[in-house]
C-alpha atoms as a PDB file:
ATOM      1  CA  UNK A   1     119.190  44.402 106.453  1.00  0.00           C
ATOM      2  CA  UNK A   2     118.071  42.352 109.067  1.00  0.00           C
ATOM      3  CA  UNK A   3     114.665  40.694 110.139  1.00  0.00           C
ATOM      4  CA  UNK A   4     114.103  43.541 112.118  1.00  0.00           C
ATOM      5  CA  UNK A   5     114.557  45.839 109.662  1.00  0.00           C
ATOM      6  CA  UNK A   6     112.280  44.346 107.214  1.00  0.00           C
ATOM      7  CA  UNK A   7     109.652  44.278 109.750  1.00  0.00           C
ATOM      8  CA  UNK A   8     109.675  48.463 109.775  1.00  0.00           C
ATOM      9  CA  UNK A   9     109.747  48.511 106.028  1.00  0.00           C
ATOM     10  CA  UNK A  10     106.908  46.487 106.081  1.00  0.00           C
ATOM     11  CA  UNK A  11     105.208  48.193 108.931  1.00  0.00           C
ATOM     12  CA  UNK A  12     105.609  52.126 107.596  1.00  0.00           C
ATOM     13  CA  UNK A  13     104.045  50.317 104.200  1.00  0.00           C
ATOM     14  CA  UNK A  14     101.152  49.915 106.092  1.00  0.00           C
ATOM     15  CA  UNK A  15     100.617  52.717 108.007  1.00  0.00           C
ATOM     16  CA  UNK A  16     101.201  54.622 104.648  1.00  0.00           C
ATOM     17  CA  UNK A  17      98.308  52.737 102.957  1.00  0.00           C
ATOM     18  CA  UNK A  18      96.070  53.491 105.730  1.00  0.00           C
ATOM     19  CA  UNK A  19      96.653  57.084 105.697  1.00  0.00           C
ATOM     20  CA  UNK A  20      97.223  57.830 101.957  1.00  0.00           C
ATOM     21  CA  UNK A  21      93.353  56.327 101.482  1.00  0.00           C
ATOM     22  CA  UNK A  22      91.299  58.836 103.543  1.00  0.00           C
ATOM     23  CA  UNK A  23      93.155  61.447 102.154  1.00  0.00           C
ATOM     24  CA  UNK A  24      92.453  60.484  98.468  1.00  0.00           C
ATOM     25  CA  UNK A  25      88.432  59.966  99.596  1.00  0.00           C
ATOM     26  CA  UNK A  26      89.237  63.366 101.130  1.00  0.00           C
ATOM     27  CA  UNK A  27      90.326  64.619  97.365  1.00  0.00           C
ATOM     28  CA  UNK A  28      87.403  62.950  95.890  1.00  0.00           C
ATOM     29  CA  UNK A  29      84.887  64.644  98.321  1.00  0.00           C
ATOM     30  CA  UNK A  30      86.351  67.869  97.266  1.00  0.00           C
ATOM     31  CA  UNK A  31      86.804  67.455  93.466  1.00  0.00           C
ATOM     32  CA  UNK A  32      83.333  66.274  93.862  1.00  0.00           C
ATOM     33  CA  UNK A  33      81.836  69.066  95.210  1.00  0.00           C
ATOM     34  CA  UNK A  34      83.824  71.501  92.803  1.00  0.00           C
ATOM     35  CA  UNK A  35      82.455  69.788  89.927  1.00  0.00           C
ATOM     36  CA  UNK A  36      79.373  69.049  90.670  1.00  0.00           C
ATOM     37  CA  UNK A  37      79.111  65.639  89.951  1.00  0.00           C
ATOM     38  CA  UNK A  38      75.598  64.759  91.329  1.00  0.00           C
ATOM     39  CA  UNK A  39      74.786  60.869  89.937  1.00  0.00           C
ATOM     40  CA  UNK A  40      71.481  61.879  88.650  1.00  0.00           C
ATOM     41  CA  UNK A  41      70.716  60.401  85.177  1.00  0.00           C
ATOM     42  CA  UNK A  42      69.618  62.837  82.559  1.00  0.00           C
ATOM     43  CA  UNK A  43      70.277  63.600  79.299  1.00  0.00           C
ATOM     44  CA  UNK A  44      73.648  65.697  78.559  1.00  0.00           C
ATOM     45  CA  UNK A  45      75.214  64.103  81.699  1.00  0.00           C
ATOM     46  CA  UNK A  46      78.877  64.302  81.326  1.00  0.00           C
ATOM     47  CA  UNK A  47      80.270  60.429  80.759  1.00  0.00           C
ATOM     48  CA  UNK A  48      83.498  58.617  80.969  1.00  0.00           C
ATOM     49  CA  UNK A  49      85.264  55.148  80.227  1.00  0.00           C
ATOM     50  CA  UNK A  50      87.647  53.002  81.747  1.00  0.00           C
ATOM     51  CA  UNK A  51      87.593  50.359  78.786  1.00  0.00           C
ATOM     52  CA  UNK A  52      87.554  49.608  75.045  1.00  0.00           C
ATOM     53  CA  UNK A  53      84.467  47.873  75.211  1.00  0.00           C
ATOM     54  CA  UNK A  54      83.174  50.419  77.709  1.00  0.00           C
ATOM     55  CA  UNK A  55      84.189  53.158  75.261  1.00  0.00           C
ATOM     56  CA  UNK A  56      81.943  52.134  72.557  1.00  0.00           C
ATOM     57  CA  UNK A  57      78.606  52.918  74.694  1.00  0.00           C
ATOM     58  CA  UNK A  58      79.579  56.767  74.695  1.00  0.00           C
ATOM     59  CA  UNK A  59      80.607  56.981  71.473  1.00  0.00           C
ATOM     60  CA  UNK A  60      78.093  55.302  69.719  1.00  0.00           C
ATOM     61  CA  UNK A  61      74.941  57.171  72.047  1.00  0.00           C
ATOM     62  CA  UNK A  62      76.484  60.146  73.387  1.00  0.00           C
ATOM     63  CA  UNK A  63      77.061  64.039  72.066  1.00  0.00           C
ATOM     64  CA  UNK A  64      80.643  64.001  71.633  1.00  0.00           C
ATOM     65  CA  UNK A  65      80.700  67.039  74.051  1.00  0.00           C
ATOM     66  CA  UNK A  66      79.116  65.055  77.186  1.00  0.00           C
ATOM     67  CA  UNK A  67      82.636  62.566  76.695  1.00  0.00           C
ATOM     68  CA  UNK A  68      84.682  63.633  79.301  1.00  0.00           C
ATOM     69  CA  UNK A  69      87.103  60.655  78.288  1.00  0.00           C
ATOM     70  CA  UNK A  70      87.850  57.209  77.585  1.00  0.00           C
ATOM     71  CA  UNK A  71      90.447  54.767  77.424  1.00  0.00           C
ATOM     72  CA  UNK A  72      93.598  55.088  75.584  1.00  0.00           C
ATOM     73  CA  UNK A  73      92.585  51.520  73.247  1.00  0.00           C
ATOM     74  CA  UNK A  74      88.691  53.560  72.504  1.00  0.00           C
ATOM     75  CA  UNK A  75      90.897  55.478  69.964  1.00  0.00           C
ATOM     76  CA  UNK A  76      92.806  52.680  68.132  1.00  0.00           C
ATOM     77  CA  UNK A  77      90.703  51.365  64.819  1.00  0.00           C
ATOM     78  CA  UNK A  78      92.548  47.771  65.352  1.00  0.00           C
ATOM     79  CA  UNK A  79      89.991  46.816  68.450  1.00  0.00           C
ATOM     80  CA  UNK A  80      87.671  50.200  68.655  1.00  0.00           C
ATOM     81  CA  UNK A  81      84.675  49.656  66.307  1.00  0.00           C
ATOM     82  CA  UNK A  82      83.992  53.247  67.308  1.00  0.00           C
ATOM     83  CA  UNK A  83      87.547  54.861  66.545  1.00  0.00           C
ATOM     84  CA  UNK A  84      86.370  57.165  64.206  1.00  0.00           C
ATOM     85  CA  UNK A  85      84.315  58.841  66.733  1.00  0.00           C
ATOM     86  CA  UNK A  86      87.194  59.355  69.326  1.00  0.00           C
ATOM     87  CA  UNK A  87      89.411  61.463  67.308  1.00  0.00           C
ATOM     88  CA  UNK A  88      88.450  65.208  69.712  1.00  0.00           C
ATOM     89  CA  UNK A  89      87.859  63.049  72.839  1.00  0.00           C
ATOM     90  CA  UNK A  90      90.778  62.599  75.239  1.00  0.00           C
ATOM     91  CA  UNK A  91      92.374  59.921  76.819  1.00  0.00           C
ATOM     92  CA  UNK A  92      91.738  59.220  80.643  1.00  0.00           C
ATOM     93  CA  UNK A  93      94.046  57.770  82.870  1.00  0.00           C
ATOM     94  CA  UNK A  94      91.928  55.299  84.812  1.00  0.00           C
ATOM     95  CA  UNK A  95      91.595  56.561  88.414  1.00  0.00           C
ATOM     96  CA  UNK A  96      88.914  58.417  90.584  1.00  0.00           C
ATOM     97  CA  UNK A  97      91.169  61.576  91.191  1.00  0.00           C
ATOM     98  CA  UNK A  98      91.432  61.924  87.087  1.00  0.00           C
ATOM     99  CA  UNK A  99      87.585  61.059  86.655  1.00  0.00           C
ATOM    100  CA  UNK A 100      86.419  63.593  89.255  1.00  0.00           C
ATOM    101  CA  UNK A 101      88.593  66.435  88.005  1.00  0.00           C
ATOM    102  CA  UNK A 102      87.380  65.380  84.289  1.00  0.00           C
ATOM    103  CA  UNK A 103      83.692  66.351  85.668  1.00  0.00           C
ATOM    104  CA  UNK A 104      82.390  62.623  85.157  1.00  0.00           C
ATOM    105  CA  UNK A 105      78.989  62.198  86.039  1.00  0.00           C
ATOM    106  CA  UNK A 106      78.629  58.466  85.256  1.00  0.00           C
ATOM    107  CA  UNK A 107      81.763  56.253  84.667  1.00  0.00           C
ATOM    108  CA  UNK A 108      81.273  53.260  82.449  1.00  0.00           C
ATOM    109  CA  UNK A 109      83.413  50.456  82.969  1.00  0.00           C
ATOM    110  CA  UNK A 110      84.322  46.813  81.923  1.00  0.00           C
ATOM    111  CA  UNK A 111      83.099  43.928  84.014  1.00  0.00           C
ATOM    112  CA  UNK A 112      85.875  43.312  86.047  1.00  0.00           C
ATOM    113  CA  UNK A 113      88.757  45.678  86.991  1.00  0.00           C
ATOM    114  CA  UNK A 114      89.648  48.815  88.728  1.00  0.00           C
ATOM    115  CA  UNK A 115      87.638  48.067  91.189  1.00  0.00           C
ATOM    116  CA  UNK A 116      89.439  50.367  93.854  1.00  0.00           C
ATOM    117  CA  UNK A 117      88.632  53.284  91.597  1.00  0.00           C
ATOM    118  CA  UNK A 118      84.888  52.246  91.113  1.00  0.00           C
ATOM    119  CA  UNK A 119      84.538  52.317  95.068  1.00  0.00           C
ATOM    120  CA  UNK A 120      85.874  55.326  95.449  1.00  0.00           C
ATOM    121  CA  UNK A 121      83.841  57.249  92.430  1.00  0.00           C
ATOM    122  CA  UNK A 122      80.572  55.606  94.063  1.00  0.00           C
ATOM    123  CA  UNK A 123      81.510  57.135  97.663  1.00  0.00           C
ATOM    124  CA  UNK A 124      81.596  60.476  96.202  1.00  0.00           C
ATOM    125  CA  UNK A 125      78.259  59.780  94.289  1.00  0.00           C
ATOM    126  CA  UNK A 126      79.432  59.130  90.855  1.00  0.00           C
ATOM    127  CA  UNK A 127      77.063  56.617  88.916  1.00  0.00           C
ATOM    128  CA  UNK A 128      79.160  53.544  88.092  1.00  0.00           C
ATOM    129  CA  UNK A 129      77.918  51.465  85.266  1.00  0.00           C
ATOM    130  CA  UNK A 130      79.550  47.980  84.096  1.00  0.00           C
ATOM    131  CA  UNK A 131      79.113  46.406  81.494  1.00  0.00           C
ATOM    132  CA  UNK A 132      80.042  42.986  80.596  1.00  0.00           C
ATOM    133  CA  UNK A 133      80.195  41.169  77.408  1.00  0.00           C
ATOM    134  CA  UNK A 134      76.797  39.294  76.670  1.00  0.00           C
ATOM    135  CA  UNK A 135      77.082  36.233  74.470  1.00  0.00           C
ATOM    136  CA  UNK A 136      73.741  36.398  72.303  1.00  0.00           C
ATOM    137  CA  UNK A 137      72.307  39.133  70.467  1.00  0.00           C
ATOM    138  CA  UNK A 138      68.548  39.558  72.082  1.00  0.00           C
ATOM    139  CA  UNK A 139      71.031  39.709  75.631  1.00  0.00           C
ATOM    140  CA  UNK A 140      73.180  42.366  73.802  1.00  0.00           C
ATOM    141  CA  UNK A 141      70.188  44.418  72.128  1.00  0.00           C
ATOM    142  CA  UNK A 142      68.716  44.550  75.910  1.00  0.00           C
ATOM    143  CA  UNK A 143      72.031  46.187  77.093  1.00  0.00           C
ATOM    144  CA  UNK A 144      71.852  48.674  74.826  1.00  0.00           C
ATOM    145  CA  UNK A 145      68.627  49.623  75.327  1.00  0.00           C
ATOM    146  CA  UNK A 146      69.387  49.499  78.979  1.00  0.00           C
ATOM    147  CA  UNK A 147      72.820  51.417  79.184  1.00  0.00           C
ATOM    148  CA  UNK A 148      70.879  54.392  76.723  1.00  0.00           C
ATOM    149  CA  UNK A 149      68.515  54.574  79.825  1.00  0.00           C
ATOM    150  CA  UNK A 150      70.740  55.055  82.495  1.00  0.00           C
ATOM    151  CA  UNK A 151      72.811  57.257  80.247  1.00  0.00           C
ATOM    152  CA  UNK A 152      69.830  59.510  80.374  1.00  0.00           C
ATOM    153  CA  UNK A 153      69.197  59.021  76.472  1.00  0.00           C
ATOM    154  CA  UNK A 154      66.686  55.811  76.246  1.00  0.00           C
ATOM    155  CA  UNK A 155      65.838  56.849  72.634  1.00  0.00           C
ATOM    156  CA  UNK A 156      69.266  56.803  71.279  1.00  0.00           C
ATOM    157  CA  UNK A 157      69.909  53.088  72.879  1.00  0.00           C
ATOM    158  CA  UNK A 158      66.586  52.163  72.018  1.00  0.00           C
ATOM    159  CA  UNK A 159      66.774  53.149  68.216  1.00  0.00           C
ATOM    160  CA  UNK A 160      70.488  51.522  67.736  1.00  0.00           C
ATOM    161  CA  UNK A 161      69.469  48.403  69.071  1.00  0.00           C
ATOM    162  CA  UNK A 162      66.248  48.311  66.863  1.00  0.00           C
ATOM    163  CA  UNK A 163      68.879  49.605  63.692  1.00  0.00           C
ATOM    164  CA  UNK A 164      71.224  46.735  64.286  1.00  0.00           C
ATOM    165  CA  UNK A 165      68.306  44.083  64.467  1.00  0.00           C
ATOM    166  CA  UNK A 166      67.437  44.956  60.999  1.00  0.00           C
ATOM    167  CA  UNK A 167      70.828  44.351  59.887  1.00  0.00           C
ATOM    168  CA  UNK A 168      71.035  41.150  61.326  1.00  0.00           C
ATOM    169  CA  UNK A 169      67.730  40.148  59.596  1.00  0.00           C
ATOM    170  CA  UNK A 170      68.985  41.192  56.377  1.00  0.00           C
ATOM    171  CA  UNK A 171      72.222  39.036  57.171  1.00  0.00           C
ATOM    172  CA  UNK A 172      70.311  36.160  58.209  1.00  0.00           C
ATOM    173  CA  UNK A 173      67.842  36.057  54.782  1.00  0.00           C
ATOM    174  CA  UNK A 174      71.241  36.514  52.628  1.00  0.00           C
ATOM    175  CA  UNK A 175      72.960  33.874  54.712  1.00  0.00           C
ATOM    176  CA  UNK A 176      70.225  30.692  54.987  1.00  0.00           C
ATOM    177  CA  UNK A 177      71.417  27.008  54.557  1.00  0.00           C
ATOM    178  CA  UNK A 178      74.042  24.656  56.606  1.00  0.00           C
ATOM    179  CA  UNK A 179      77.086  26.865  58.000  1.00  0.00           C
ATOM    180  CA  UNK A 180      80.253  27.010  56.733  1.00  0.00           C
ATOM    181  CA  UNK A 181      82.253  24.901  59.497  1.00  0.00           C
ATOM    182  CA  UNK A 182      85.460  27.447  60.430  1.00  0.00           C
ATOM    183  CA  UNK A 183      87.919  27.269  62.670  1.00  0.00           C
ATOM    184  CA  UNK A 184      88.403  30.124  65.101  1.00  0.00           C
ATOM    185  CA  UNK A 185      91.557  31.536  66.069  1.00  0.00           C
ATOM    186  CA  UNK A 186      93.715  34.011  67.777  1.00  0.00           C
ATOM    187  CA  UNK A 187      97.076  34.686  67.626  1.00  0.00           C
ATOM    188  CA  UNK A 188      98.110  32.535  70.674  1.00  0.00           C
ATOM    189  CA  UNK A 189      96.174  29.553  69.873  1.00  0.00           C
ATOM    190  CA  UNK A 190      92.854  30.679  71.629  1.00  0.00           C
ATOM    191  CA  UNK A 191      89.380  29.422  69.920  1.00  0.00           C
ATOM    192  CA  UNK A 192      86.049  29.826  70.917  1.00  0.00           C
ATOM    193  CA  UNK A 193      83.358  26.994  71.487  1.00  0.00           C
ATOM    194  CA  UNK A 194      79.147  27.164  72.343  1.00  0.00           C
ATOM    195  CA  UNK A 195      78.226  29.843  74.253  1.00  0.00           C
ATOM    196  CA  UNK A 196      80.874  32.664  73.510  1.00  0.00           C
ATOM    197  CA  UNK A 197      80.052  35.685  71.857  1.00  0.00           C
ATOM    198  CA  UNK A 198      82.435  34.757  68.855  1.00  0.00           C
ATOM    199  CA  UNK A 199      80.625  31.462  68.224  1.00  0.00           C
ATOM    200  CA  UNK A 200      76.865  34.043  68.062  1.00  0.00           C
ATOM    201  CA  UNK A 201      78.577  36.206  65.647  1.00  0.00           C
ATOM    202  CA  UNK A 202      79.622  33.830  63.289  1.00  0.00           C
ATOM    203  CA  UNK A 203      76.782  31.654  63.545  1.00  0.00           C
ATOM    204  CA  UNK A 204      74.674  35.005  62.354  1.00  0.00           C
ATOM    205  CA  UNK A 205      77.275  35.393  59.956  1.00  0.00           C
ATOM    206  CA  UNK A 206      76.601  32.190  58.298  1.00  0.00           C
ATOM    207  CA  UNK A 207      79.341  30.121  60.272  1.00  0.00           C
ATOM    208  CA  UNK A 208      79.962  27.954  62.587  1.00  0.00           C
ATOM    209  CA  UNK A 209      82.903  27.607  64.951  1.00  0.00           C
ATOM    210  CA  UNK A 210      84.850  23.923  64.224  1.00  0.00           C
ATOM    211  CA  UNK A 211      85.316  24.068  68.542  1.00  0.00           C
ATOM    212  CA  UNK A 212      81.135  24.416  69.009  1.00  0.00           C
ATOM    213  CA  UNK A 213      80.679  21.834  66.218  1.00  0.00           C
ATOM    214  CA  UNK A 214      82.633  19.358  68.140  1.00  0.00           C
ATOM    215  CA  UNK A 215      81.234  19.824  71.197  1.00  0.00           C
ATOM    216  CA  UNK A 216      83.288  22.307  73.177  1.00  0.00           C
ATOM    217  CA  UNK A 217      82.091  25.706  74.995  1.00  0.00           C
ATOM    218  CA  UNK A 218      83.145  28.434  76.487  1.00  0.00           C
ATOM    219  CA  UNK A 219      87.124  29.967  75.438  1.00  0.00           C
ATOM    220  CA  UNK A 220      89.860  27.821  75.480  1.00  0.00           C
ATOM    221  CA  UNK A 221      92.363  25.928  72.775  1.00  0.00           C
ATOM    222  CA  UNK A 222      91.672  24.434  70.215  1.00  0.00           C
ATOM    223  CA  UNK A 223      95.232  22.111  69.524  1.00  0.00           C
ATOM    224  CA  UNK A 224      96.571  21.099  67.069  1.00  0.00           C
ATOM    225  CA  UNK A 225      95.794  17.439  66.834  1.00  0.00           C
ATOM    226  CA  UNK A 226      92.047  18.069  66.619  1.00  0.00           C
ATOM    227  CA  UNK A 227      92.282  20.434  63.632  1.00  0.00           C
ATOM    228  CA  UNK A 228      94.266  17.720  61.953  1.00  0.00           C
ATOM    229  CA  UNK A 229      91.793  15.233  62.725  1.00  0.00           C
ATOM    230  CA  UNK A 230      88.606  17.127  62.159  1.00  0.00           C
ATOM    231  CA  UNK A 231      89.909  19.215  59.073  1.00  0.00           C
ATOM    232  CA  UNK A 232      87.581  22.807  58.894  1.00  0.00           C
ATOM    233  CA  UNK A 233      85.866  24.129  56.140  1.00  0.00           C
ATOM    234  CA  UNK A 234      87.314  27.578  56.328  1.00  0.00           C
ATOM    235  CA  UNK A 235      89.714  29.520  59.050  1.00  0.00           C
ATOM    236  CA  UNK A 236      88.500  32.559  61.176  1.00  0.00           C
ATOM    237  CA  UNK A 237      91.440  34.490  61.928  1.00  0.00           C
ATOM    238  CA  UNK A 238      91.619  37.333  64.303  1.00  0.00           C
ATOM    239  CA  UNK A 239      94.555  39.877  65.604  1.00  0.00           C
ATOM    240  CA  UNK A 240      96.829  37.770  63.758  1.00  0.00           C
ATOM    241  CA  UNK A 241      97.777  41.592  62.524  1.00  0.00           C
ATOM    242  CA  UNK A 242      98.828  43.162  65.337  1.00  0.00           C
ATOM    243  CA  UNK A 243     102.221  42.597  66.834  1.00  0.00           C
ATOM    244  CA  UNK A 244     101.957  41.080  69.623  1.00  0.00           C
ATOM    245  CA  UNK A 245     104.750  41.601  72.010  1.00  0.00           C
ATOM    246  CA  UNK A 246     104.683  38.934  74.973  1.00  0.00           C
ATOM    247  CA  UNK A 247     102.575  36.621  72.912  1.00  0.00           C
ATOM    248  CA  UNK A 248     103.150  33.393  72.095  1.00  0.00           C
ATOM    249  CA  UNK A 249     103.174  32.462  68.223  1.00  0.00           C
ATOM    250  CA  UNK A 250     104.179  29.090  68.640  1.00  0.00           C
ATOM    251  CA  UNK A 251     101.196  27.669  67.905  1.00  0.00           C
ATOM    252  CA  UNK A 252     100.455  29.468  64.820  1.00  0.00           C
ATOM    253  CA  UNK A 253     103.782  29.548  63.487  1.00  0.00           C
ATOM    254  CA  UNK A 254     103.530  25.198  64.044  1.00  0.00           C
ATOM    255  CA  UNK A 255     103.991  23.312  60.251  1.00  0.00           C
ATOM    256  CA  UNK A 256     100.696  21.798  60.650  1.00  0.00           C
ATOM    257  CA  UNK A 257      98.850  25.476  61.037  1.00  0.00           C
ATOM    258  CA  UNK A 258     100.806  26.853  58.812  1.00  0.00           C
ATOM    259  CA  UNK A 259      99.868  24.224  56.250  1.00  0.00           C
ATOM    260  CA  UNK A 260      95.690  24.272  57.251  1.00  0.00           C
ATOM    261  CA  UNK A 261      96.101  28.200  56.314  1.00  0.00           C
ATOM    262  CA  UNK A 262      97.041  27.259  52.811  1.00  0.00           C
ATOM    263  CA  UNK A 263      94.575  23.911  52.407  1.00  0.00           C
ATOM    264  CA  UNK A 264      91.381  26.507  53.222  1.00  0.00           C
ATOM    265  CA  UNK A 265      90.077  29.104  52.836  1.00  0.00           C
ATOM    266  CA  UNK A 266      91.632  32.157  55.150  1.00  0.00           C
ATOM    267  CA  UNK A 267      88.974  34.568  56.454  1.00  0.00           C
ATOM    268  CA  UNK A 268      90.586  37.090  58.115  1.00  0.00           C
ATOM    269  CA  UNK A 269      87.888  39.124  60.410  1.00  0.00           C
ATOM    270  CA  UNK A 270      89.257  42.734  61.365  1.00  0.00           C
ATOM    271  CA  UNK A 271      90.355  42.799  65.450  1.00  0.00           C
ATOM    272  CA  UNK A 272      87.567  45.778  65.941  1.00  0.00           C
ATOM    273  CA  UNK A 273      85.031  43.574  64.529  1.00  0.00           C
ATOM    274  CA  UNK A 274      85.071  40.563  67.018  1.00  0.00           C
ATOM    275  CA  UNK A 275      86.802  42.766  70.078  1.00  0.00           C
ATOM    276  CA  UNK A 276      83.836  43.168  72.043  1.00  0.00           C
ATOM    277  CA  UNK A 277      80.629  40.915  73.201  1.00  0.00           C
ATOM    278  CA  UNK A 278      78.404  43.823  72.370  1.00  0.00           C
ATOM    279  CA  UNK A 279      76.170  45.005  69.708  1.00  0.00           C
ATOM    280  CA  UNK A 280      79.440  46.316  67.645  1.00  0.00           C
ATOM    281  CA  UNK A 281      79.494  42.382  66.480  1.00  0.00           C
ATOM    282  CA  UNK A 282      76.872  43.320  64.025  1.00  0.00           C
ATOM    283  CA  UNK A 283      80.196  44.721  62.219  1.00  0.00           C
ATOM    284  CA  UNK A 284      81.949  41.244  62.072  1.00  0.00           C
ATOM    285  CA  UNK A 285      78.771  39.386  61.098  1.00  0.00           C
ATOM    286  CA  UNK A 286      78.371  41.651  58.186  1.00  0.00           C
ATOM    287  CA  UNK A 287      81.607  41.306  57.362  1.00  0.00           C
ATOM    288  CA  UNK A 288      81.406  37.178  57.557  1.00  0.00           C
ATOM    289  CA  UNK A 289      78.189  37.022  55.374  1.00  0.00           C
ATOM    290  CA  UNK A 290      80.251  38.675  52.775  1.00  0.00           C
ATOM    291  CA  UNK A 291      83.443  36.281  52.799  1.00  0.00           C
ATOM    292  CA  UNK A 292      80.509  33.189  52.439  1.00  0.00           C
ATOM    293  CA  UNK A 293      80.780  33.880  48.686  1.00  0.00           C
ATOM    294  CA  UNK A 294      85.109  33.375  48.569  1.00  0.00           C
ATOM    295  CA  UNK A 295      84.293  30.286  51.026  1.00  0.00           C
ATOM    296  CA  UNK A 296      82.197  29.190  48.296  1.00  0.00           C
ATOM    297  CA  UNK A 297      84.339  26.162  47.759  1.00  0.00           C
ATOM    298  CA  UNK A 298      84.026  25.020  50.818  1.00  0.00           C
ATOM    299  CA  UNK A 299      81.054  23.495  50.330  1.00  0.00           C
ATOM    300  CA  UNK A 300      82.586  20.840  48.059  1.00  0.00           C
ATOM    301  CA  UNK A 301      84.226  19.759  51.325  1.00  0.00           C
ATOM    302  CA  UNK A 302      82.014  17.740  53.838  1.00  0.00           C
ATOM    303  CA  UNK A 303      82.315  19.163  57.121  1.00  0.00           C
ATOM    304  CA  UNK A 304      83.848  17.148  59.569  1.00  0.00           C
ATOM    305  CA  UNK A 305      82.460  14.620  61.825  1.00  0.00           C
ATOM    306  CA  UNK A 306      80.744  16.306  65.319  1.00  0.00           C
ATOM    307  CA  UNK A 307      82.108  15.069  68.844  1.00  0.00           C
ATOM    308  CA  UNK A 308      81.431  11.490  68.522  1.00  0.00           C
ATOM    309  CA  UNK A 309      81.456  10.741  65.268  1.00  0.00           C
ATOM    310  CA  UNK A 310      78.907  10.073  62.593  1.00  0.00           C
ATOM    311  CA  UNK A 311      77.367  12.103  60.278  1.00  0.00           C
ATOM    312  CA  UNK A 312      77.415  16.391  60.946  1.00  0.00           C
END
């Protein structure tokens, strides 16, 4: 086909976009009006989710009857603390269209993404509601607290954040004295330095992430040559469980990992447990505090040198 050619393609594309969007705000007007989705907050609102770490807010503070839907990964145990919850509560295919015929009157979604179909729900006057991943617990207790508002059920939000304080100060007075030094990983090499929600959880948990210990924030890698060099007391392992089509095991699969796994002790935190930068942590920090006993040995080991040398 020739240049010309291409050039009609590419201008029907066009006018097909520009006509096929009205006409799905036109649907959403419609489905809208036939279901009465309003936007006001108030208890027994009808609530959806676009995310697994969306998903837990409904399931953890809403009557399972007010859960229009959430996303297909809410209802697998692997990464959904709240799994257990999901089992009468369908799955949602993530668009406005599905949303407005499900009779969602808020939508809850992750911090980035589908942000065509957030648009087009708050055009028709559907309450949209993100919620990204905090990286400290007093950030994620105020969440909480402040999702259960807008959900129309402040007490619920309020009394779960207050119920997983208290189980991080029991942690806490179980778990006092220098950290267990651990490195953090996932599958594909991935760690997790200062300032990441996985470096807050295992710090409560009694931990601390080899990355943050040698100076490093935020996500990234943590290679090979520095574990060598700065030798952990213990390993954090996460998703190494799930098969991982696409994934790169490389790193993990290396002689030098492989022989770190069997110099230290293995903790291997369950996926659910660490999934999400939200109060659901409390899950993995209780689980950490309990592994400090098995990593017991690992406090015959000196824990290696911060960034810079010297003494830790």
């Amino acid at each position: 086909m020739g240049a010309r050619g291409d050039q009609g393609n590419r201008d029907s594309i066009r006018s097909g976009r520009r006509t096929f969007a009205p006409a799905v705000l036109r649907l959403a007007v419609a489905l809208a009006f036939l279901t009465g989705a309003t936007g006001s907050a108030a208890a027994g609102m009808r609530v959806a989710s676009t995310a697994v770490c969306a998903d837990q807010f409904p399931l953890a503070l809403a009557d399972p009857g007010d859960i229009v839907g959430i996303s297909v990964l809410g209802h697998d145990p692997a990464v959904s603390a709240l799994a257990g919850r999901a089992t009468t509560i369908p799955t949602l295919k993530a668009d406005a269209e599905t949303y407005l015929t499900a009779g969602a009157d808020m939508v809850i979604g992750a911090e980035h993404g589908d942000t065509k179909t957030i648009v087009m729900l708050q055009r028709v006057g559907v309450q949209v509601l993100r919620v990204p991943s905090r990286n400290d617990f007093p950030e994620m207790m105020d969440q909480l607290a402040t999702v259960g508002g807008r959900m129309g059920l402040p007490q619920a939000g309020r009394a779960l954040a207050d119920g997983t304080d208290r189980r991080l100060s029991a942690v806490r007075a179980r778990t006092a004295g220098p950290p267990v030094v651990a490195a953090y990983y996932r599958p594909d090499g991935g760690s997790a330095g200062h300032g990441t929600f996985v470096d807050a959880e295992m710090r409560a948990g009694g931990y601390e992430s080899l990355a943050s210990h040698l100076g490093q924030s935020g996500w990234g890698r943590l290679d090979l040559e520095t574990l060598v060099m700065h030798p952990p007391q213990a390993m954090v392992i996460a998703f190494f469980d799930r098969a991982s089509v696409g994934i790169s095991r490389r790193f993990t699969e290396h002689p030098a990992f492989r022989k770190m796994l069997s110099d230290v002790p293995v903790i291997a935190i369950p996926g659910a447990a660490t999934a999400c930068g939200n109060w659901t942590l409390v899950d993995g920090v209780e689980f950490l505090a309990a592994t400090r006993g098995a990593s017991a040995l690992a406090a015959s080991r000196p824990s290696p040198a911060p960034a810079g040398g010297g003494a830790p």
